[in-house]
C-alpha atoms as a PDB file:
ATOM      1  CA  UNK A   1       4.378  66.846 -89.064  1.00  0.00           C
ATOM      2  CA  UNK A   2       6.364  69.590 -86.753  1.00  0.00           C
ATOM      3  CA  UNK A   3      10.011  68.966 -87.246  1.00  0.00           C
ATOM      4  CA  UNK A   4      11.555  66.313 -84.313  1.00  0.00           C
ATOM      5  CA  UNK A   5      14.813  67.292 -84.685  1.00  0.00           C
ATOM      6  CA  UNK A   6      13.703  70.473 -82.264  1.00  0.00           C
ATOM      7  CA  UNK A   7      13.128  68.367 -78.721  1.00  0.00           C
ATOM      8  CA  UNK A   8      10.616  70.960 -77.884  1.00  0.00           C
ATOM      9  CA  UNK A   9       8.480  69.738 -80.754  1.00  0.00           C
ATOM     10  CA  UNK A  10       8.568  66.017 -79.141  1.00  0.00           C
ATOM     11  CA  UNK A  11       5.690  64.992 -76.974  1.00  0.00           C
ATOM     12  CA  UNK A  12       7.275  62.464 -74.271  1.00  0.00           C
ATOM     13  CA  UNK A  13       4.404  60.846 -72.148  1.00  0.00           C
ATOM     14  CA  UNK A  14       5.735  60.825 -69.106  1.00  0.00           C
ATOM     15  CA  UNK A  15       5.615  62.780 -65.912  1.00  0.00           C
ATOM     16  CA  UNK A  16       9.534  63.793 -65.720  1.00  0.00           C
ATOM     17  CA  UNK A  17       9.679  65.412 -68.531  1.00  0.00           C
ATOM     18  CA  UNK A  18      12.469  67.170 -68.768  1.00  0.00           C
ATOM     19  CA  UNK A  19      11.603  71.158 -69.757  1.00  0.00           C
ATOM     20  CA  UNK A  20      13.506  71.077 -73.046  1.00  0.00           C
ATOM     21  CA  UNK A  21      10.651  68.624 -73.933  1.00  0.00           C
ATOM     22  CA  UNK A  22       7.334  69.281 -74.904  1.00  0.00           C
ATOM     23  CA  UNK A  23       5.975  68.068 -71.243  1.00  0.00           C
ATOM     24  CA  UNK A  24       2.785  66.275 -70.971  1.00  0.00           C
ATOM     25  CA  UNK A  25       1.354  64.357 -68.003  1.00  0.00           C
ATOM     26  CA  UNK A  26       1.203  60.458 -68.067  1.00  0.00           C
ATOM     27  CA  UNK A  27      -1.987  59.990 -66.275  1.00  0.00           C
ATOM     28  CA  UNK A  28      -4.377  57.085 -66.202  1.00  0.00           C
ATOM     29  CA  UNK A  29      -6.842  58.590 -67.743  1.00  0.00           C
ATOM     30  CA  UNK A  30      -3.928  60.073 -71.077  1.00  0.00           C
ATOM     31  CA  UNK A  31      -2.486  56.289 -70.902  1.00  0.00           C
ATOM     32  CA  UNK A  32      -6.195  55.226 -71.620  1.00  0.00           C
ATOM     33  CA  UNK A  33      -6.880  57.782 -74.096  1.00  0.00           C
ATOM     34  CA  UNK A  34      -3.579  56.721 -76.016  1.00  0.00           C
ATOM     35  CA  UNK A  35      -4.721  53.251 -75.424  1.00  0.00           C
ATOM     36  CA  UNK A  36      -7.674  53.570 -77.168  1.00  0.00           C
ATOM     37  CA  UNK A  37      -6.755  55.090 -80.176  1.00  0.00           C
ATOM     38  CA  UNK A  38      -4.571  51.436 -80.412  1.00  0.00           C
ATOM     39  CA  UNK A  39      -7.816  49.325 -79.851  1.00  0.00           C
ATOM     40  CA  UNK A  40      -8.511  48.826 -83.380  1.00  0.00           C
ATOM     41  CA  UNK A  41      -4.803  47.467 -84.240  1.00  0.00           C
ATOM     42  CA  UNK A  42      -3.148  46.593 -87.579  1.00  0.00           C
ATOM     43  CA  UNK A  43      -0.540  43.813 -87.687  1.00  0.00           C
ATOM     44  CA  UNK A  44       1.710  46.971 -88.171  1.00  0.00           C
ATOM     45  CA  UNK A  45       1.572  48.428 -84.795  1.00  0.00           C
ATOM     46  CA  UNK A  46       1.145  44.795 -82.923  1.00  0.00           C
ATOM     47  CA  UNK A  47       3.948  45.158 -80.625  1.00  0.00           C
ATOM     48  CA  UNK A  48       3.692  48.532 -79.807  1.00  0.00           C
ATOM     49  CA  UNK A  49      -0.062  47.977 -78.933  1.00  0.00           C
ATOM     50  CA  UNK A  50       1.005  45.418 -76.486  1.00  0.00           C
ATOM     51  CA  UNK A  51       3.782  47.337 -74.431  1.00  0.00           C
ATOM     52  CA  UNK A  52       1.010  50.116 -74.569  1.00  0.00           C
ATOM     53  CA  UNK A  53      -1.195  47.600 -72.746  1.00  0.00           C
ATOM     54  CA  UNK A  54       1.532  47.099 -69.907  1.00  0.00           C
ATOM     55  CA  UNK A  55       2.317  51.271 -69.902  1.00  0.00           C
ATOM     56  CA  UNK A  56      -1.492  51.223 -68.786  1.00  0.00           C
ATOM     57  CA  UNK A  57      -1.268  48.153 -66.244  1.00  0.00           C
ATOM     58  CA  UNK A  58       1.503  49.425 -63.733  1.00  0.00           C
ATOM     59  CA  UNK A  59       4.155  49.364 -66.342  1.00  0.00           C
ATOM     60  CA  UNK A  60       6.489  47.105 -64.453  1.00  0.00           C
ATOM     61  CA  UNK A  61       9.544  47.700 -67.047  1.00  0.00           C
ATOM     62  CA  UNK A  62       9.072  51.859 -67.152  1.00  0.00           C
ATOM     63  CA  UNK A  63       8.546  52.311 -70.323  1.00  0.00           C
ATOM     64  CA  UNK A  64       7.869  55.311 -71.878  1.00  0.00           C
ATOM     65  CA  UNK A  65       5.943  56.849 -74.796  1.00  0.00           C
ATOM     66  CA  UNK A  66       7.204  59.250 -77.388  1.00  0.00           C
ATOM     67  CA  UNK A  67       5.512  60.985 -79.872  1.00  0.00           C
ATOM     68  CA  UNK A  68       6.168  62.862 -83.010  1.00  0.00           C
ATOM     69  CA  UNK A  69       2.880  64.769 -82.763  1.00  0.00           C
ATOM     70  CA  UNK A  70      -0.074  65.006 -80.187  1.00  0.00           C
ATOM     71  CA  UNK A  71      -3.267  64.034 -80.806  1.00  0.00           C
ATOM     72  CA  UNK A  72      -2.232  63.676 -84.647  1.00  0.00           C
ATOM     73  CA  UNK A  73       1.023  61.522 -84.137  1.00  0.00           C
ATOM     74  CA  UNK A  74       2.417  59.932 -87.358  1.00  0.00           C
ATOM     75  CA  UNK A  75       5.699  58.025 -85.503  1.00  0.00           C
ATOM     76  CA  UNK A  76       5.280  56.274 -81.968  1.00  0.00           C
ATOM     77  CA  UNK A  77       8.518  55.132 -80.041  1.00  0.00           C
ATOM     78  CA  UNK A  78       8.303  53.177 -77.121  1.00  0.00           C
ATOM     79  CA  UNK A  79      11.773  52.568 -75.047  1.00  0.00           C
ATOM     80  CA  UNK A  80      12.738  52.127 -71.429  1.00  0.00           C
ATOM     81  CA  UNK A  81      13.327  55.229 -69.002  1.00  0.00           C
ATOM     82  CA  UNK A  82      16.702  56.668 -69.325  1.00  0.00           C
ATOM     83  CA  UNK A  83      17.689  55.560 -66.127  1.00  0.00           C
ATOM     84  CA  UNK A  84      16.437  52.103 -66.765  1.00  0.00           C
ATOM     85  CA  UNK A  85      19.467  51.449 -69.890  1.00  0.00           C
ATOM     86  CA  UNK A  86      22.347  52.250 -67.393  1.00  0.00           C
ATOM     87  CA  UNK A  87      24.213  49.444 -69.287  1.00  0.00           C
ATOM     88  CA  UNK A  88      25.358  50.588 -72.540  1.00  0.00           C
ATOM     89  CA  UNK A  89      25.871  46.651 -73.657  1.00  0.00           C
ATOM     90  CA  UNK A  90      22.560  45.575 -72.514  1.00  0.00           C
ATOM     91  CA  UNK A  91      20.103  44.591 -75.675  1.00  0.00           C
ATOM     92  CA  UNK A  92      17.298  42.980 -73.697  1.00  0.00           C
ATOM     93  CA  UNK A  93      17.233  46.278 -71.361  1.00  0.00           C
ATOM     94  CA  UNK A  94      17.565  48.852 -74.490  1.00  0.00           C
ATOM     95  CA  UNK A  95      14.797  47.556 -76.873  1.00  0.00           C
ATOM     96  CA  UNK A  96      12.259  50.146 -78.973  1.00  0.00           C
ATOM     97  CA  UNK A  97       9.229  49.636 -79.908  1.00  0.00           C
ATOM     98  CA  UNK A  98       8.760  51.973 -83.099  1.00  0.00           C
ATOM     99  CA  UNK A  99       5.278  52.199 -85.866  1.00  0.00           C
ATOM    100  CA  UNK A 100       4.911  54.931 -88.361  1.00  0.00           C
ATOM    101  CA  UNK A 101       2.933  56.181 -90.347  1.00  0.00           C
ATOM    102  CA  UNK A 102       5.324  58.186 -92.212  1.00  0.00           C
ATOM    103  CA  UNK A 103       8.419  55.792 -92.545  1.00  0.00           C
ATOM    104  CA  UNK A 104       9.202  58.610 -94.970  1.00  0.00           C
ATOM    105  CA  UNK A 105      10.252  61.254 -92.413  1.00  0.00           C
ATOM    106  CA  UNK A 106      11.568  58.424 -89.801  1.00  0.00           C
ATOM    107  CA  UNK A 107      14.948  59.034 -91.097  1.00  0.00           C
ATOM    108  CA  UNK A 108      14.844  62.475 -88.851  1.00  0.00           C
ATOM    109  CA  UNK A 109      12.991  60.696 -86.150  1.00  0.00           C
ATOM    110  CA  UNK A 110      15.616  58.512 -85.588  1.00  0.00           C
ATOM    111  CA  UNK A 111      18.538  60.914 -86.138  1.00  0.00           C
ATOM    112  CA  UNK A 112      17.446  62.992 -83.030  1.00  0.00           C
ATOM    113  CA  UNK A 113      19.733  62.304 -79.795  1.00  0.00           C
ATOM    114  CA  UNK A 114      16.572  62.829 -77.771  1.00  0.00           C
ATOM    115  CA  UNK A 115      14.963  59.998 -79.481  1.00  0.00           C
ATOM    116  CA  UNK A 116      17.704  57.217 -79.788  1.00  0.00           C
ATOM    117  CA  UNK A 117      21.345  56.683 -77.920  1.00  0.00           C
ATOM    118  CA  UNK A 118      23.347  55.576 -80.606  1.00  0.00           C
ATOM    119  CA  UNK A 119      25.980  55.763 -78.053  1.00  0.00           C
ATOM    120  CA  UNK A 120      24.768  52.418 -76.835  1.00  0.00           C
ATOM    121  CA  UNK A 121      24.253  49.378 -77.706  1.00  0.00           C
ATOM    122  CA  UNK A 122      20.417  48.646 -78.786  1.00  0.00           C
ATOM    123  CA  UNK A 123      17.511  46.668 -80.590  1.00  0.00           C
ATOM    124  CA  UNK A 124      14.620  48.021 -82.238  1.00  0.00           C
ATOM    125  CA  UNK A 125      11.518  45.677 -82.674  1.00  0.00           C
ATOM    126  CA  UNK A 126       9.036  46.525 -85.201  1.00  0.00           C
ATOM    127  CA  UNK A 127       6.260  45.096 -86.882  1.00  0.00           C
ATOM    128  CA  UNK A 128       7.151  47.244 -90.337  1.00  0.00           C
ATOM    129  CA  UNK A 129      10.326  46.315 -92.649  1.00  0.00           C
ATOM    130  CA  UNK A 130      10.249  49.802 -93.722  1.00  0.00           C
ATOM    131  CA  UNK A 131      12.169  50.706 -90.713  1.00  0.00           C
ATOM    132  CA  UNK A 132      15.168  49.520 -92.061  1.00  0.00           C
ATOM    133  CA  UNK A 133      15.769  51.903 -94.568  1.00  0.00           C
ATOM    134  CA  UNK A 134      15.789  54.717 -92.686  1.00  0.00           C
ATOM    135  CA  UNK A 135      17.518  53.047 -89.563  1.00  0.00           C
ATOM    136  CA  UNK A 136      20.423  52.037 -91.965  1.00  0.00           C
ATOM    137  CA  UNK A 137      20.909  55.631 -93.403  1.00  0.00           C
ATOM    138  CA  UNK A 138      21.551  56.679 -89.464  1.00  0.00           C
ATOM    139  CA  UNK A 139      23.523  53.916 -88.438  1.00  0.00           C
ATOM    140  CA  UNK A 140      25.903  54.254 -90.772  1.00  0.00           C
ATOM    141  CA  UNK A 141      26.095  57.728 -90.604  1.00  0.00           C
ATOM    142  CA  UNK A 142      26.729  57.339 -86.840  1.00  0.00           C
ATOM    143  CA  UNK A 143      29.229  53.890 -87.677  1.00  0.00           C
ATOM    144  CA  UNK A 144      27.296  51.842 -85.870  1.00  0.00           C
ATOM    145  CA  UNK A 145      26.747  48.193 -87.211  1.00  0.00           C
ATOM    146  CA  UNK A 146      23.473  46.898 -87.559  1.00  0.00           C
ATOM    147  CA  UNK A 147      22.643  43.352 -87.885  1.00  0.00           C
ATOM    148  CA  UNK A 148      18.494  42.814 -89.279  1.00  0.00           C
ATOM    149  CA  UNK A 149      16.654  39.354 -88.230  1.00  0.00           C
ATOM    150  CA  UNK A 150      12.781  38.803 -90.266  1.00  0.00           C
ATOM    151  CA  UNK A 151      10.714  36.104 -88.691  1.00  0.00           C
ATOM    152  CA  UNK A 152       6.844  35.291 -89.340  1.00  0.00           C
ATOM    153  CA  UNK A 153       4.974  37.075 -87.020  1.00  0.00           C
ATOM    154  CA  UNK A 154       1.428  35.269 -86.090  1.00  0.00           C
ATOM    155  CA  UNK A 155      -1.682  36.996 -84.546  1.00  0.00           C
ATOM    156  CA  UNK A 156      -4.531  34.786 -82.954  1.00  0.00           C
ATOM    157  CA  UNK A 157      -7.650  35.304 -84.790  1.00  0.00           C
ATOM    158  CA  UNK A 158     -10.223  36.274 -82.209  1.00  0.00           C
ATOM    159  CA  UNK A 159      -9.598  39.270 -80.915  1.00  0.00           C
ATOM    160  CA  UNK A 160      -8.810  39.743 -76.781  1.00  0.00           C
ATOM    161  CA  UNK A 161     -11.065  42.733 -76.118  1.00  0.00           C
ATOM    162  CA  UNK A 162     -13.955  42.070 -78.450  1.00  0.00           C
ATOM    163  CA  UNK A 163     -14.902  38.292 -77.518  1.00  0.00           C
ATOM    164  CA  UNK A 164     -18.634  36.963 -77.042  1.00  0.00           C
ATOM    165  CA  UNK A 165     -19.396  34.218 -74.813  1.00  0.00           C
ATOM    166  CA  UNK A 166     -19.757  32.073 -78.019  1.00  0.00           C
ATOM    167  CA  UNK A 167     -16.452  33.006 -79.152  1.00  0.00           C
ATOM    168  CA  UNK A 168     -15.025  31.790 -75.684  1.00  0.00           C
ATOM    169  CA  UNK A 169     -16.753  28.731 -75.930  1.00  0.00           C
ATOM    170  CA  UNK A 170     -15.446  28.135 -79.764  1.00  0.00           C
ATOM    171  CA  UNK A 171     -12.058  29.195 -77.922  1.00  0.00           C
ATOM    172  CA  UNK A 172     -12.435  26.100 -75.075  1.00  0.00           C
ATOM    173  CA  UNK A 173     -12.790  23.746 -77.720  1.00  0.00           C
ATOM    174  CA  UNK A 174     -10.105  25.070 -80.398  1.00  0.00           C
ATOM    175  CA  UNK A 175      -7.595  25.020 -76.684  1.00  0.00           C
ATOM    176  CA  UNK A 176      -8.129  21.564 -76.273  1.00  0.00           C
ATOM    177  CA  UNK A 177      -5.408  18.857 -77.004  1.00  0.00           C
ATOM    178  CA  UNK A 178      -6.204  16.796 -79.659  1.00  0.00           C
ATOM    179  CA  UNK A 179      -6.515  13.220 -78.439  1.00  0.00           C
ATOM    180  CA  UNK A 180      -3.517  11.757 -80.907  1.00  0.00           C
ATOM    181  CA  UNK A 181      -1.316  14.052 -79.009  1.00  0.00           C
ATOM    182  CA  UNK A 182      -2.262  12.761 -75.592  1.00  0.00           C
ATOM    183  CA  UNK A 183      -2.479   9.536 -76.555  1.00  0.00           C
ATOM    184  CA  UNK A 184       1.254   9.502 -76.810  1.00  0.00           C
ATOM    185  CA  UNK A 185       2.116  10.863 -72.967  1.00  0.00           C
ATOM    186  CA  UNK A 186       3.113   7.759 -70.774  1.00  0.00           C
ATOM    187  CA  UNK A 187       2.916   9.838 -67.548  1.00  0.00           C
ATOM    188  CA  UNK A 188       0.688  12.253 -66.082  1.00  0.00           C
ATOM    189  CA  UNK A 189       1.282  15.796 -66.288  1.00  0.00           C
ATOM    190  CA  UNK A 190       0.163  19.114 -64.522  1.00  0.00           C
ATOM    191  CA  UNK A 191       0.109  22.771 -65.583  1.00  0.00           C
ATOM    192  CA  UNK A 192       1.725  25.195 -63.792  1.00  0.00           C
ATOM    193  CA  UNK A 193       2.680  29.101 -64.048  1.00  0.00           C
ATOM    194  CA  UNK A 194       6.446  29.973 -63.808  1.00  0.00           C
ATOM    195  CA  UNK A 195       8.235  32.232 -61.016  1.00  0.00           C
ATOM    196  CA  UNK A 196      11.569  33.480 -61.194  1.00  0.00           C
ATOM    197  CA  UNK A 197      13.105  30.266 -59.756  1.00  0.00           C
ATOM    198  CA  UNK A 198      13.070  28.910 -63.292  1.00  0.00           C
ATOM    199  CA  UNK A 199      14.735  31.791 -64.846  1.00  0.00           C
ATOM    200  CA  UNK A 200      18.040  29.645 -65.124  1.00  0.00           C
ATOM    201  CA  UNK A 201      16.620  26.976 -67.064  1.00  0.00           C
ATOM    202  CA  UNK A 202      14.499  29.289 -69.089  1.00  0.00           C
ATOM    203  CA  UNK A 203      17.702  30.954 -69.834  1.00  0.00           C
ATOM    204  CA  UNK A 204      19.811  28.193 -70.530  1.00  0.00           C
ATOM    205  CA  UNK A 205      17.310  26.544 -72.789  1.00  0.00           C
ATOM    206  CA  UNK A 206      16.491  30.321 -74.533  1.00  0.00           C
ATOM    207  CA  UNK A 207      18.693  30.523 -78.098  1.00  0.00           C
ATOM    208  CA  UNK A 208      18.869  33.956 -77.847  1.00  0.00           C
ATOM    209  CA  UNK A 209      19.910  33.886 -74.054  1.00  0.00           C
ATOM    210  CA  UNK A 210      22.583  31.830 -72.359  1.00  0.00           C
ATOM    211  CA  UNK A 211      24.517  34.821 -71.079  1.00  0.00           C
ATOM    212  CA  UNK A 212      24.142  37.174 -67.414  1.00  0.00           C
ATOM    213  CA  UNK A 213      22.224  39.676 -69.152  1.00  0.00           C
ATOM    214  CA  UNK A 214      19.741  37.579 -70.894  1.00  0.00           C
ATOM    215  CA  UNK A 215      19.518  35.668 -67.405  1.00  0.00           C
ATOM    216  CA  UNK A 216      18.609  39.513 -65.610  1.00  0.00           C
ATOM    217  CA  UNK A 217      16.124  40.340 -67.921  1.00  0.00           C
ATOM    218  CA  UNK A 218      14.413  36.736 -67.916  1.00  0.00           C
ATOM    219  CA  UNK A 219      13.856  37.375 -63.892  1.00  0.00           C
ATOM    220  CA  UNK A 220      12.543  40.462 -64.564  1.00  0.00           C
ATOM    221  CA  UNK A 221      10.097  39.399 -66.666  1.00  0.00           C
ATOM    222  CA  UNK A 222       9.093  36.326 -64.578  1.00  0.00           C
ATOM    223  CA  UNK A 223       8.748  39.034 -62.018  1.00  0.00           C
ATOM    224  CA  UNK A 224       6.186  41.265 -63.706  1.00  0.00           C
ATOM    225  CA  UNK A 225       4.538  38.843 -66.557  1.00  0.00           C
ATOM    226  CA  UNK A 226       2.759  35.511 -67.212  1.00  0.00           C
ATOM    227  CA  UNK A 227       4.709  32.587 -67.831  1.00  0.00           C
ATOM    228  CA  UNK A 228       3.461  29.357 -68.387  1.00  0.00           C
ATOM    229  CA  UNK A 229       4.273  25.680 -68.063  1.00  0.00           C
ATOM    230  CA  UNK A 230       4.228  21.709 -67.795  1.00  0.00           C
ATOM    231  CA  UNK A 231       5.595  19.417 -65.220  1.00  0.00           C
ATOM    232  CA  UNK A 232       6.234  15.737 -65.333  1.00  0.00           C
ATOM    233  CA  UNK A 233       5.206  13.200 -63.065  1.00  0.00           C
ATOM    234  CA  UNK A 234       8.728  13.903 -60.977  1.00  0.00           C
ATOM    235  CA  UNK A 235       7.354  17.400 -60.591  1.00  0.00           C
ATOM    236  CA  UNK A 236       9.956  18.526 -62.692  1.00  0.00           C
ATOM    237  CA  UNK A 237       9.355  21.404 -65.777  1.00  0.00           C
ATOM    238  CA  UNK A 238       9.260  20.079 -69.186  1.00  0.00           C
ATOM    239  CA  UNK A 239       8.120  22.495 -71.633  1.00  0.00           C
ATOM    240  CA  UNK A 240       7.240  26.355 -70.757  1.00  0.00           C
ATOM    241  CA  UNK A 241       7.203  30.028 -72.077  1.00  0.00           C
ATOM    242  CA  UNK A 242       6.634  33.426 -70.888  1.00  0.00           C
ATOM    243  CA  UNK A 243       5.310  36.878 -71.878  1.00  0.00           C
ATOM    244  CA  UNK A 244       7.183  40.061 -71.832  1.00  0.00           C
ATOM    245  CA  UNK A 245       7.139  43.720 -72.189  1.00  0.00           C
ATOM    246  CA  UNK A 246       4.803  43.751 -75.374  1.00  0.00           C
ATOM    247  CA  UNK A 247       3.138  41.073 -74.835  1.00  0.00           C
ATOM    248  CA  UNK A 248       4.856  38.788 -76.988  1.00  0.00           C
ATOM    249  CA  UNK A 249       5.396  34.920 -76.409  1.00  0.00           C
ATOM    250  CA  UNK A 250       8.855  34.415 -75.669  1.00  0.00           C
ATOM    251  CA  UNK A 251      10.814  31.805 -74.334  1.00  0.00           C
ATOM    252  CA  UNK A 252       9.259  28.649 -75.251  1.00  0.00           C
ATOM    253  CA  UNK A 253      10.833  25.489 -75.275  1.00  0.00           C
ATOM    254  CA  UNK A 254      10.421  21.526 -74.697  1.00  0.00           C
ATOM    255  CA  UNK A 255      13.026  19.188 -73.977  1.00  0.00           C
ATOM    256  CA  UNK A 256      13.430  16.769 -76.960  1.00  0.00           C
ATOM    257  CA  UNK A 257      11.821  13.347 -74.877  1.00  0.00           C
ATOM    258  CA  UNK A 258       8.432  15.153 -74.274  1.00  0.00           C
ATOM    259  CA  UNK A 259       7.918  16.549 -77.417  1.00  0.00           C
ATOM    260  CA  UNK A 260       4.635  15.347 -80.166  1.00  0.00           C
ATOM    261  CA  UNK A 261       2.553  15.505 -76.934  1.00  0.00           C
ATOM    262  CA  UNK A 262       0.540  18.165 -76.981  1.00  0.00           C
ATOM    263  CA  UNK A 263       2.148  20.572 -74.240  1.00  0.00           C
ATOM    264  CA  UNK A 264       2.622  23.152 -75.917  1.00  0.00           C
ATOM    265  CA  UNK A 265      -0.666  22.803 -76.738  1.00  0.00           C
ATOM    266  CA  UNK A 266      -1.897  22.568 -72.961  1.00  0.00           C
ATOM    267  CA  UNK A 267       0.342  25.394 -71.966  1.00  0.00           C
ATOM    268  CA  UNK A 268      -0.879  27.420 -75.297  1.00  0.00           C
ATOM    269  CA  UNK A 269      -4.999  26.663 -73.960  1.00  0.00           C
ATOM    270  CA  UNK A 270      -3.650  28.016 -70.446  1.00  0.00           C
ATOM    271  CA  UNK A 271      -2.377  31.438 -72.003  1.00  0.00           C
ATOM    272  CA  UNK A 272      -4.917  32.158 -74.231  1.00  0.00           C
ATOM    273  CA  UNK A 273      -7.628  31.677 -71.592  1.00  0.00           C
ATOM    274  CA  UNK A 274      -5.592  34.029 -69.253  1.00  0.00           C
ATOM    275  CA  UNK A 275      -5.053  36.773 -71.901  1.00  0.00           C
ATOM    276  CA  UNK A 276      -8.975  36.739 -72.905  1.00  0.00           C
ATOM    277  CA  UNK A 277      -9.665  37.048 -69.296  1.00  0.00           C
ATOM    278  CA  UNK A 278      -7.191  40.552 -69.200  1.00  0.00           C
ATOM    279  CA  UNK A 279      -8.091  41.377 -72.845  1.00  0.00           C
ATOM    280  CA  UNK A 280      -4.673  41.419 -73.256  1.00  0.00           C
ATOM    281  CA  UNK A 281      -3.396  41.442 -76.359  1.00  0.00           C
ATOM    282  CA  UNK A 282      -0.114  38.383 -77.444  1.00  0.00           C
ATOM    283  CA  UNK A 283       1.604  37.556 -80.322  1.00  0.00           C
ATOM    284  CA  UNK A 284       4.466  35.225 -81.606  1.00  0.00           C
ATOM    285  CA  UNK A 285       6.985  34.985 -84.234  1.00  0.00           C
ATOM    286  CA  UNK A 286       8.648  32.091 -85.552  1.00  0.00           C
ATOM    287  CA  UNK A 287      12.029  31.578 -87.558  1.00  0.00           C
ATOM    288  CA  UNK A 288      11.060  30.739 -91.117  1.00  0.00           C
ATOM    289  CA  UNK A 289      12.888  27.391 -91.296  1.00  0.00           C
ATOM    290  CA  UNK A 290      10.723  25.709 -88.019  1.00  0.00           C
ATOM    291  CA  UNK A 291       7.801  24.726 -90.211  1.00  0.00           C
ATOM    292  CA  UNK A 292       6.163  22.522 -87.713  1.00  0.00           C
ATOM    293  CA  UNK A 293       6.171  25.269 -85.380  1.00  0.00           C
ATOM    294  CA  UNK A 294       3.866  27.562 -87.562  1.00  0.00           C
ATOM    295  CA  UNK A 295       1.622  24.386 -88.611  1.00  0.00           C
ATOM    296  CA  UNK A 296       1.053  23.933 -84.922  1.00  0.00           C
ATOM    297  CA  UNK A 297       0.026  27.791 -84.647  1.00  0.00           C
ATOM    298  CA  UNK A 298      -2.230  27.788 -87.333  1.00  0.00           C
ATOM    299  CA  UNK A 299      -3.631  24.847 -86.186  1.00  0.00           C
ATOM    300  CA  UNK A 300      -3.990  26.134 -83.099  1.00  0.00           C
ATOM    301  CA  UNK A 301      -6.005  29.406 -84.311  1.00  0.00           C
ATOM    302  CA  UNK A 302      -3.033  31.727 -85.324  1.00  0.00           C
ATOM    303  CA  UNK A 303      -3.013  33.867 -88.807  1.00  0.00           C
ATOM    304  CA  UNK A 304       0.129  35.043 -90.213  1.00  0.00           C
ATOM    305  CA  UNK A 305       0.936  38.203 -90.249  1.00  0.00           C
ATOM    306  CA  UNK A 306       2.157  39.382 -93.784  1.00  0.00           C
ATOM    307  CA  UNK A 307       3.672  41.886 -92.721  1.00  0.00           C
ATOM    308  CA  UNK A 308       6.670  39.769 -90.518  1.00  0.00           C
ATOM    309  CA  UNK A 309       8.789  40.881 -86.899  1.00  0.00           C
ATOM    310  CA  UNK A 310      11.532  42.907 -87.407  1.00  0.00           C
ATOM    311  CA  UNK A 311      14.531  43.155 -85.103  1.00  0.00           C
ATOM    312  CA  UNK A 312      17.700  45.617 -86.087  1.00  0.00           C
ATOM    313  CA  UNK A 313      20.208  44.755 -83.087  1.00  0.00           C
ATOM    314  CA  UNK A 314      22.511  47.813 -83.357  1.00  0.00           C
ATOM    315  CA  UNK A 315      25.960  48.179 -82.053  1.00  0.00           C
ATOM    316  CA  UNK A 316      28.133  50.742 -82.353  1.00  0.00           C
ATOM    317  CA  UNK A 317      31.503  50.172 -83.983  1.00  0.00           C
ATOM    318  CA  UNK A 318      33.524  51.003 -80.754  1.00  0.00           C
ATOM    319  CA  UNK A 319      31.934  47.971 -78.815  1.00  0.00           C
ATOM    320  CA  UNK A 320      32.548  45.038 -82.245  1.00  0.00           C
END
């Protein structure tokens, strides 16, 4: 691999490129060539297959593509356009998406200015723990602090762009609520898909939200992606979550009254349907200790994924 630490040795995907950089022309017909080299995924490069998948649909969030190495890459990044993380406290805004195949030379990867602001505050999302060790030699070389999150990460079994007509069939019936569920509602209930008016409720229900920046980015994303829910008999929303840039599910939540009854389920049947329709690719993680959460994904048709979601939120020491 030619050394990163020289910009002109970086490929950045994009058409405004500055000239220090290796220039090289994001067209539709390069995003789908990238794109396809992603179609056969690992569990290990999940996330950064899915923002790939909105870089090639419009990307609404202007994200760009770095890489080490063109067409024999060994380290993707995938962050926001400069002028998109204008706010250096901003960790929804400044998230990377990083896979390697070398997590032994990511140490330099991540060193290089042209790469990563450590100036900033920032997250990096990965589908590899062997990001860590690299990205806590350079953070503390750079003092910035750097507190590490592990989930489960869980992948649906059938595959989005691959399905036969028998597999969506097998999928209708695997959607479906189960009957005990149901049995339990004592009102009638309709699916709906969320806009932005609900961003304050997804925010203020969102444990990782609750604050004006978390509230921005939720808009955005109910601006550009899917999101999902359930409303009650008063026509009021009940139980909901939403996509974002990598195609994750994010967000979800039902208030305590309506829960054992199956809409996560419904609202689950809804999104999968929708993302085999776009061969879109979605994922989810879950906190270890929320048991019934992955029982309900398994039973639902969700593997997990050994290999676990990774988030380093980094900040350095002049903002703690």
């Amino acid at each position: 691999m030619r050394s990163i630490t020289d910009p002109s040795h970086f490929g950045r995907w994009v058409d405004s490129a500055p000239s220090s950089l290796q220039s090289r022309s994001f067209s539709q017909r390069n995003a789908s060539l990238y794109f396809a080299r992603f179609i056969y995924f690992s569990w290990s490069n999940l996330n950064v297959h899915g923002a790939l998948f909105h870089i090639r649909n419009k990307n609404p969030f202007n994200l760009e593509v770095l890489v080490d190495a063109w067409p024999e890459y060994q380290t993707v990044v995938i962050r926001p356009q400069k002028e998109e993380m204008k706010d250096d406290l901003d960790y929804y805004t400044n998230t990377y998406h990083i896979f390697t195949k070398a997590p032994e030379k990511l140490e330099e990867v991540l060193a290089c200015p042209q790469v990563i602001n450590w100036e900033q505050a920032f997250q990096i999302q990965g589908c590899q723990e062997s990001l860590g060790k690299a990205l806590q030699k350079v953070a503390a070389s750079k003092s910035v602090q750097i507190d590490y999150l592990r989930t489960i990460l869980f992948m649906f079994e059938k595959s989005t762009f691959a399905a036969s007509s028998a597999d969506e069939m097998d999928l209708m019936k695997l959607t479906q609520v189960p009957e005990v569920l149901k049995n339990k509602r004592k009102e009638t209930f309709q699916s709906t898909f969320l806009d932005v008016s609900h961003a304050g409720l997804v925010n203020e229900h969102w444990e990782w939200g609750k604050n004006e920046k978390s509230l921005k980015y939720i808009e955005h994303c109910l601006q550009n992606f899917a999101g999902f829910g359930v409303l009650n008999s008063e026509g009021n929303l009940i139980s909901w979550f939403l996509s974002e840039q990598s195609c994750e599910i994010r967000m979800a939540y039902t208030f305590p009254k309506y829960r054992g009854q199956g809409h996560m389920w419904q609202i689950g049947g809804n999104y999968v349907a929708y993302c085999f329709s776009k061969k879109m690719p979605f994922y989810v993680h879950v906190s270890e200790d929320k048991e019934k959460h992955q029982q309900m994904l398994m039973s639902f048709g969700f593997k997990n994924a050994l290999c676990g979601w990774h988030q380093w939120k980094c900040t350095p020491k002049k903002y703690c």
